[in-house]
Protein backbone atom coordinates (compact mmCIF):
# COMPACT_ATOMS: atom_id res chain seq x y z
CA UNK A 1 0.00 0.00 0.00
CA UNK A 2 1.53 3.41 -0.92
CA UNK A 3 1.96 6.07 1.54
CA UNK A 4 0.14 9.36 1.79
CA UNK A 5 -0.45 12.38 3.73
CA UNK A 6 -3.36 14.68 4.04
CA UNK A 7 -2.88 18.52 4.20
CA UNK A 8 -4.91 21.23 5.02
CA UNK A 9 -4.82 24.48 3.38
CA UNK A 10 -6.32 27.76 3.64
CA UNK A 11 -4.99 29.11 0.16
CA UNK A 12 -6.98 32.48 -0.05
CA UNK A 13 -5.37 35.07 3.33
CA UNK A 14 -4.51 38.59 3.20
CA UNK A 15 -2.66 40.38 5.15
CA UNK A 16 -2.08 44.15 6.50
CA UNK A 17 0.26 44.82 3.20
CA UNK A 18 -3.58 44.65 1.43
CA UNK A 19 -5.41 47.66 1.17
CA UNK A 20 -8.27 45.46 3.04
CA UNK A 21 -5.93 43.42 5.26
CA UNK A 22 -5.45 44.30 9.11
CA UNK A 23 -2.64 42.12 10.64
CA UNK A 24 0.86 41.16 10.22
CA UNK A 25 1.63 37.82 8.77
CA UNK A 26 2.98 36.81 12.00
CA UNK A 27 0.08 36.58 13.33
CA UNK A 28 -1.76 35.13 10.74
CA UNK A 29 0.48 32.28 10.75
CA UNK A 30 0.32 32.11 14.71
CA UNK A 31 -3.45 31.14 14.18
CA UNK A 32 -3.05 28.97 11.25
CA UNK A 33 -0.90 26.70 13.20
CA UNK A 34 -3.09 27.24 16.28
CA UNK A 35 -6.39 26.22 14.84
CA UNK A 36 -4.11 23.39 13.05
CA UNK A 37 -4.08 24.03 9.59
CA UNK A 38 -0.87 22.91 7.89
CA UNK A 39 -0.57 26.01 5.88
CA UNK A 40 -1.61 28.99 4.47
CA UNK A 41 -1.09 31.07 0.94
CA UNK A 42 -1.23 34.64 1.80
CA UNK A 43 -2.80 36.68 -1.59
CA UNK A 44 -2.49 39.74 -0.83
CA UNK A 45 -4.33 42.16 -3.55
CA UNK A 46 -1.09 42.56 -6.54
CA UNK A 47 1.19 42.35 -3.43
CA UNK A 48 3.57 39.56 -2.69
CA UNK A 49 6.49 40.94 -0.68
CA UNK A 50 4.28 39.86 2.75
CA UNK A 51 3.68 36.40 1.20
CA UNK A 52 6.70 36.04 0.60
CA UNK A 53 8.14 36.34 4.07
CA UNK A 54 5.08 34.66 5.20
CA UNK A 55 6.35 31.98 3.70
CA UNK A 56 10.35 31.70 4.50
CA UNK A 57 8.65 32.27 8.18
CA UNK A 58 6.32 29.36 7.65
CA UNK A 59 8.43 26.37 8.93
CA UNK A 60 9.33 28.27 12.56
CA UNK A 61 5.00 27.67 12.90
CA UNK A 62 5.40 24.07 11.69
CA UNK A 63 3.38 24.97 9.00
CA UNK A 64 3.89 24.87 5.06
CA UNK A 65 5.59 27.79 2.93
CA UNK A 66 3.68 28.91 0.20
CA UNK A 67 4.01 31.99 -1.53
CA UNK A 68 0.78 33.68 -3.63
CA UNK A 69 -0.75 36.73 -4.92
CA UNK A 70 -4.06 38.14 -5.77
CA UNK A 71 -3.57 39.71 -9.24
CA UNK A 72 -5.62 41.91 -10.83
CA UNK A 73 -6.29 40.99 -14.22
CA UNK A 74 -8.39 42.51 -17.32
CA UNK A 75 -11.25 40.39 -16.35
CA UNK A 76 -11.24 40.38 -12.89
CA UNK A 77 -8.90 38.67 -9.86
CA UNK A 78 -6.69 35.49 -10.29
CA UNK A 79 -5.19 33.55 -7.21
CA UNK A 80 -1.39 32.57 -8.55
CA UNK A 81 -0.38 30.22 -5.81
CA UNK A 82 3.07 28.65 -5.93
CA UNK A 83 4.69 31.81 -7.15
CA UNK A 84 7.94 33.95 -6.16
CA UNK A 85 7.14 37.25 -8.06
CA UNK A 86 3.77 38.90 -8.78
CA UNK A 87 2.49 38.33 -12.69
CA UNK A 88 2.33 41.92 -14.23
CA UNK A 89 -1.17 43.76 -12.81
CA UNK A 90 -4.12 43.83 -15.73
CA UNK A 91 -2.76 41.89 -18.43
CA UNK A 92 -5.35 39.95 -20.06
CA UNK A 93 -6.78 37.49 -18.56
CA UNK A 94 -5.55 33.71 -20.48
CA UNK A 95 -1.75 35.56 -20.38
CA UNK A 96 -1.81 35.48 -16.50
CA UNK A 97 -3.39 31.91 -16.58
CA UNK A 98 -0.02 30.98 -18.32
CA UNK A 99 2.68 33.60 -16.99
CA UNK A 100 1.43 31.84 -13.81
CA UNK A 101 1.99 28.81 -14.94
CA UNK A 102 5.33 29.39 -16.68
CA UNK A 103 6.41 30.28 -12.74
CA UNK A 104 5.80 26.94 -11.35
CA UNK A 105 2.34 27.87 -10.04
CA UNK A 106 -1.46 26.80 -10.22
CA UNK A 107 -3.91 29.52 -11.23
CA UNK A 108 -7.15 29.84 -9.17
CA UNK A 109 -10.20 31.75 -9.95
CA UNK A 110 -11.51 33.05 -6.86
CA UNK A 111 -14.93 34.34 -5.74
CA UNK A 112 -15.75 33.88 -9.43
CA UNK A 113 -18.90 35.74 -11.14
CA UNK A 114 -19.15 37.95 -8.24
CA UNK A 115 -19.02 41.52 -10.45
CA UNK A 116 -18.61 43.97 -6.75
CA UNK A 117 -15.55 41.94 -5.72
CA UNK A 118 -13.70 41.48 -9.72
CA UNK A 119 -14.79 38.30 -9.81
CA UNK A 120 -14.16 36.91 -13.35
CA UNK A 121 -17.54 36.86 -15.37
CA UNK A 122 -18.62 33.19 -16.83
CA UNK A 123 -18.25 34.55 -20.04
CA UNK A 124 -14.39 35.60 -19.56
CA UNK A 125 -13.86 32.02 -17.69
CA UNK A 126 -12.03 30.33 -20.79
CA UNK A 127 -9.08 28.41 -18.77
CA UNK A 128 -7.84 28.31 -15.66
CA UNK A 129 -6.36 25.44 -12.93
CA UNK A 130 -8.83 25.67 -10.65
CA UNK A 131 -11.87 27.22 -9.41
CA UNK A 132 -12.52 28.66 -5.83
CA UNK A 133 -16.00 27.35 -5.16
CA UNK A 134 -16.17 28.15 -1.51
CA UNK A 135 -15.72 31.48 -0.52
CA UNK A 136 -16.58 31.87 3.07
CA UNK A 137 -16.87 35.56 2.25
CA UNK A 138 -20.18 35.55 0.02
CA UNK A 139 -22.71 37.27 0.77
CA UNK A 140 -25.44 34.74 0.28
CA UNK A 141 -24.94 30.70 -0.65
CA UNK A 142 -25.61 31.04 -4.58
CA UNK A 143 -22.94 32.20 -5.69
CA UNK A 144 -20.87 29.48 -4.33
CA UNK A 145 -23.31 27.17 -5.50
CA UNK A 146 -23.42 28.33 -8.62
CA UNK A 147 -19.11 28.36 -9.07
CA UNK A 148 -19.26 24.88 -7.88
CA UNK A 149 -21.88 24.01 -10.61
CA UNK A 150 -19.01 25.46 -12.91
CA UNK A 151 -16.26 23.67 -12.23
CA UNK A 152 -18.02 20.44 -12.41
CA UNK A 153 -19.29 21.15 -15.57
CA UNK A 154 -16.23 22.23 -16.96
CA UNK A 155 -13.83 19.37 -14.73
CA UNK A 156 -12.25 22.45 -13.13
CA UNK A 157 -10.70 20.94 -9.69
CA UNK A 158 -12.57 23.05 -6.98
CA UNK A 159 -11.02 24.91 -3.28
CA UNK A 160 -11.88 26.34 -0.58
CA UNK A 161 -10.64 29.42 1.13
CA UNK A 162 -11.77 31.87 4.02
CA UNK A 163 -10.60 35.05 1.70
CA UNK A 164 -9.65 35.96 6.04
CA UNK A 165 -9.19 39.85 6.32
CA UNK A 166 -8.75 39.27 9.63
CA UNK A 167 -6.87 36.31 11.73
CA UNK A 168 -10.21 35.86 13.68
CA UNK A 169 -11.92 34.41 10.39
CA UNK A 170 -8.46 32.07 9.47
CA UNK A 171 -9.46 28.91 8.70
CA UNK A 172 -13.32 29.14 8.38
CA UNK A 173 -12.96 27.50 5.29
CA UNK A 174 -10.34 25.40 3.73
CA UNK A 175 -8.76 22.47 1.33
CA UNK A 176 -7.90 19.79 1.96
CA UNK A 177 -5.49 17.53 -0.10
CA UNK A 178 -4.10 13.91 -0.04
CA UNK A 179 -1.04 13.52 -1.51
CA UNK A 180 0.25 10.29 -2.53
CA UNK A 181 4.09 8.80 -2.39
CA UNK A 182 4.88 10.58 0.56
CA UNK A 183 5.05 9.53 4.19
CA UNK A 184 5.21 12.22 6.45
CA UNK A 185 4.51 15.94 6.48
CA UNK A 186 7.66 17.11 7.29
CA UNK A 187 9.24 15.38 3.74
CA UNK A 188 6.44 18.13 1.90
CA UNK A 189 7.43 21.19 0.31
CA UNK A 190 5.53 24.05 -1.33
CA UNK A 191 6.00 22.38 -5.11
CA UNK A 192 3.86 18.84 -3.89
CA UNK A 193 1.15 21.08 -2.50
CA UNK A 194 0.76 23.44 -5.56
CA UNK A 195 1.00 19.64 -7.61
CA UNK A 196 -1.93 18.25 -5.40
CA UNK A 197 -4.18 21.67 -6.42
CA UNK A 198 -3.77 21.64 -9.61
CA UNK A 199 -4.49 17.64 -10.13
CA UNK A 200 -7.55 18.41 -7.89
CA UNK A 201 -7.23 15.69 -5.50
CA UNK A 202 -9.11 18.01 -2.80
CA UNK A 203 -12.09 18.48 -0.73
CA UNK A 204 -13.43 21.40 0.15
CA UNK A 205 -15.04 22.25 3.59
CA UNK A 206 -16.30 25.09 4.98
CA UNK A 207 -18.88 27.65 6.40
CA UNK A 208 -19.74 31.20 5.54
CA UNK A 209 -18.72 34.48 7.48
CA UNK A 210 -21.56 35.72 10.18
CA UNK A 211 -24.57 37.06 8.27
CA UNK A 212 -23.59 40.75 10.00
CA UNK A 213 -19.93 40.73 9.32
CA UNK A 214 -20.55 38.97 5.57
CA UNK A 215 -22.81 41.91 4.98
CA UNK A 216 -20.41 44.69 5.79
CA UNK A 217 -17.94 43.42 3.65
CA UNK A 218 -20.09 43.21 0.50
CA UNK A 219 -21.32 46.61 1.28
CA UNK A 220 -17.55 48.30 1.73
CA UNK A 221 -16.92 46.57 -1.80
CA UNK A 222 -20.02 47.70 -3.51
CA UNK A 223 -18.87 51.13 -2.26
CA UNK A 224 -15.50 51.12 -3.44
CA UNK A 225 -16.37 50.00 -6.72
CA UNK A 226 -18.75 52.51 -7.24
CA UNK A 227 -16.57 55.01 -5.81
CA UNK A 228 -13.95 54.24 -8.37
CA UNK A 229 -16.27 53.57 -11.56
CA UNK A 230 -17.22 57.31 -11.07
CA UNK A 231 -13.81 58.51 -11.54
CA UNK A 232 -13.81 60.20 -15.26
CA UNK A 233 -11.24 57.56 -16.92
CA UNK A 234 -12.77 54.73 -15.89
CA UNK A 235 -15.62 53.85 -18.82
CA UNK A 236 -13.22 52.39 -20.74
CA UNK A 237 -11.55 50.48 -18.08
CA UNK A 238 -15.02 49.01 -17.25
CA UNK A 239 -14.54 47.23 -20.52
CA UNK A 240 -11.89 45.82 -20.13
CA UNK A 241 -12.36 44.15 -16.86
CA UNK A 242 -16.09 43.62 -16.89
């Protein structure tokens, strides 16, 4: 019988160096390995200097180091997970897909279809490694139901992630992976993990934020969006990423 191990990741984190995050990745990593997750990809929003350190730091938490990013792309955001430097900020959308993967990493839709948070529309979905379809951020259940109902119509492997602003929501929702050939955690790198998402050997698990606290965030998104569509150069822009 071969050996294998099974990991839990929470691949979707920001951190204070996001315009939305609030705490260092020290901590963030202090409750990952607290609530005992074996790792976390902080994504920070076309950031990846924090993610970075978060993940040389990684092993002093016993937990995995995987760098990531949040990029913004011309048709919304892209997880690249597995990556050292940040893809170039809205480039269209299939070049990221591949500059991502021409770095060694696995390229994750996240939060897709949902238009106040540059979620990638189903009609700009044309390739991609995997699709996000828990969010424990959403504002209601449908739209992860409806991602999920995407990515097994199209085969697209499926995570989970808590999209945590905060250390307090860490962990609410997460993937797990079980990856084969190896017989302990501690022989695991980065480069088996990022394998395991991208063959989509996972399960995803998982609640939603508090109602209250769900709501708030939605609302501080719809507001910043609109805030920035009514600059004067934007119309155009629209296009492109909508």
């Amino acid at each position: 019988m071969s050996e294998s191990v099974t990991v839990t990741l929470d691949p979707h984190v920001h951190s204070e160096a996001s315009y939305d995050g609030h705490e260092p990745v020290e901590l963030l990593l202090e409750q990952a390995s607290e609530i005992g997750l074996d790792g976390i990809v902080v994504t920070d929003h076309d950031a990846i200097e924090a993610s970075r350190r978060a993940a040389r730091l990684a092993p002093e938490y016993d937990l995995l180091g995987i760098p990531g990013v949040e990029v913004s792309t011309a048709a919304g955001h892209l997880l690249a997970i597995g990556v050292d430097e940040r893809p170039e900020p809205r480039q269209p959308f299939d070049d990221t897909v591949e500059a991502v993967r021409d770095a060694g990493g696995v390229a994750v839709v996240p939060h897709p279809f949902q238009r106040t948070r540059h979620g990638v529309r189903k009609k700009r979905l044309t390739d991609c490694d995997a699709i996000e379809v828990f969010n424990a951020w959403v504002f209601t259940g449908y739209r992860n139901r409806r991602a999920r109902r995407f990515a097994e119509k199209y085969d697209y492997p499926g995570v989970a992630a808590s999209d945590a602003h905060s250390a307090t929501f860490l962990g609410r929702a997460y993937t797990e992976l079980t990856i084969d050939g190896v017989g302990s955690k501690r022989n695991l790198d980065g480069t088996e993990v990022v394998e395991a998402l991208r063959s989509g050997d996972a399960d995803v698990h998982g609640r939603r934020q508090p109602l209250r606290s769900s709501a708030r965030h939605y609302l501080i998104g719809a507001g910043r969006k609109a805030s920035w569509a009514a600059q004067p150069y934007v119309p155009s822009m629209l296009s492109r990423l909508f």
